[in-house]
N, C-alpha and C. Protein backbone atom coordinates (compact mmCIF):
# COMPACT_ATOMS: atom_id res chain seq x y z
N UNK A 1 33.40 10.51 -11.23
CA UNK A 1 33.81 11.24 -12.42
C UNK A 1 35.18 11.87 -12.19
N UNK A 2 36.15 11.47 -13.12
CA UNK A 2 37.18 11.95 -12.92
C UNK A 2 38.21 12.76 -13.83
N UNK A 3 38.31 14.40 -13.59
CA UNK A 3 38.90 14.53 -14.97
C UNK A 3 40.20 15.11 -14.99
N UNK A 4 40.90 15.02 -16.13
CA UNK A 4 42.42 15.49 -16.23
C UNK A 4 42.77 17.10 -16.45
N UNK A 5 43.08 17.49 -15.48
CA UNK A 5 43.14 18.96 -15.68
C UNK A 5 44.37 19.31 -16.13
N UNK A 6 45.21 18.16 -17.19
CA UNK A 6 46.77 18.50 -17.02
C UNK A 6 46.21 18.48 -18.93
N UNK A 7 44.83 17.81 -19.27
CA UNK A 7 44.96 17.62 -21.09
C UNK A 7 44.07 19.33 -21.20
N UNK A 8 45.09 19.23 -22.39
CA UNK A 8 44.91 20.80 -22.68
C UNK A 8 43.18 20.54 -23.40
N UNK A 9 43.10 19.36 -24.28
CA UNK A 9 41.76 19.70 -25.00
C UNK A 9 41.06 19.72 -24.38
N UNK A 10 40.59 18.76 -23.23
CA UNK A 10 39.84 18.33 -22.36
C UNK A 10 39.51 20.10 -21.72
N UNK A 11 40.28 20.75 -21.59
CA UNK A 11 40.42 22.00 -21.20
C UNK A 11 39.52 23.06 -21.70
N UNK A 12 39.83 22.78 -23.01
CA UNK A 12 39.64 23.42 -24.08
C UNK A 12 37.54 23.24 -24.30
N UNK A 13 37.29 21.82 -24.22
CA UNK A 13 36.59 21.23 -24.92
C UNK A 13 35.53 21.70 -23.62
N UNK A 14 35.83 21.88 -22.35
CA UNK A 14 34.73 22.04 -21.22
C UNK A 14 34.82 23.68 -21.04
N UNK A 15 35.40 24.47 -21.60
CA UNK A 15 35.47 25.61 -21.43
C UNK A 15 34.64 26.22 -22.91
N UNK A 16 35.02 25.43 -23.73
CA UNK A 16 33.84 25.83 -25.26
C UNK A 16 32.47 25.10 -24.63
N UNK A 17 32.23 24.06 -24.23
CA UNK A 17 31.18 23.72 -23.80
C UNK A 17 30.06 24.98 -22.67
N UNK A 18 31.18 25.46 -21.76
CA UNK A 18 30.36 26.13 -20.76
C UNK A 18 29.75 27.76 -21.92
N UNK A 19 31.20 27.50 -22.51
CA UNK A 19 30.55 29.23 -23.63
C UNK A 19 29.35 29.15 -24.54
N UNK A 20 29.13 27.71 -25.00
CA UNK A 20 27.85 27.42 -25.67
C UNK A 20 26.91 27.59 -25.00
N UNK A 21 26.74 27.03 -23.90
CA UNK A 21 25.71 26.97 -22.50
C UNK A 21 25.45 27.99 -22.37
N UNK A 22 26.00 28.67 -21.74
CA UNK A 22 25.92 30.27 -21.13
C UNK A 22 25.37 31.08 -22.26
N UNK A 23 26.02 31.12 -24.08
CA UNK A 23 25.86 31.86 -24.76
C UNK A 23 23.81 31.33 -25.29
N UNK A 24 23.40 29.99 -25.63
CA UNK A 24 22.29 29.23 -25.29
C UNK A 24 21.67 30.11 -23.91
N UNK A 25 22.04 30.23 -22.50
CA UNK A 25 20.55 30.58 -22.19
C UNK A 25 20.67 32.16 -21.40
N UNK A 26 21.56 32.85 -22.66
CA UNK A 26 21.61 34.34 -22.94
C UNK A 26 20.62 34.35 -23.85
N UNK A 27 20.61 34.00 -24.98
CA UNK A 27 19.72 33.91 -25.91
C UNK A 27 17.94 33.85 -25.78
N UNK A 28 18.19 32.52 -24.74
CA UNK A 28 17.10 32.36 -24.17
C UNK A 28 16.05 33.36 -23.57
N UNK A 29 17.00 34.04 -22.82
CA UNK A 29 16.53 35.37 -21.97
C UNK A 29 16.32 36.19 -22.68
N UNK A 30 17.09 36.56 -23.43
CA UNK A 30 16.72 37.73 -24.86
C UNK A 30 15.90 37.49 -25.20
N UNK A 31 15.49 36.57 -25.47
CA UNK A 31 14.18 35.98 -26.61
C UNK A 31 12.83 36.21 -25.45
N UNK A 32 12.96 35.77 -24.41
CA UNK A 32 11.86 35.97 -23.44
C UNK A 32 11.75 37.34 -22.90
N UNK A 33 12.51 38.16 -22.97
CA UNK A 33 12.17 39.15 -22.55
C UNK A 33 11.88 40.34 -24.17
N UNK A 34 12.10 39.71 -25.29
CA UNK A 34 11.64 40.20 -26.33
C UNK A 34 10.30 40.25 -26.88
N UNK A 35 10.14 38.46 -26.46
CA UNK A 35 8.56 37.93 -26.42
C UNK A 35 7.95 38.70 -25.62
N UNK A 36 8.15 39.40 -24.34
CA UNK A 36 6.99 39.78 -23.37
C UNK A 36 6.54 41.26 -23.76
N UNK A 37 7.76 41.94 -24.42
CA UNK A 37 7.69 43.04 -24.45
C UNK A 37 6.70 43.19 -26.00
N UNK A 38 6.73 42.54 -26.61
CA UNK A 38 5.69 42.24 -27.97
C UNK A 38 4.32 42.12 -27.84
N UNK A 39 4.52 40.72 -26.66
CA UNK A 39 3.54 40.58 -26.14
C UNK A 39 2.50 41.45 -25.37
């Protein structure tokens, strides 16, 4: 796997990717620790 760290989107596009991710299993955790406390 080889990637271009010189294309700006490519840049762009794995750095919005990791913020989805991260912001996805923030959520996640919220939600589970919302569930338990209901629970």
């Amino acid at each position: 796997m080889s990637f271009r760290f010189s294309d700006p989107l490519a840049l762009s596009a794995g750095a919005g990717a990791r913020l989805v991710l991260s912001l996805v299993l923030l959520a996640l955790l919220w939600g589970g620790v919302a569930w338990a406390r209901l629970a």
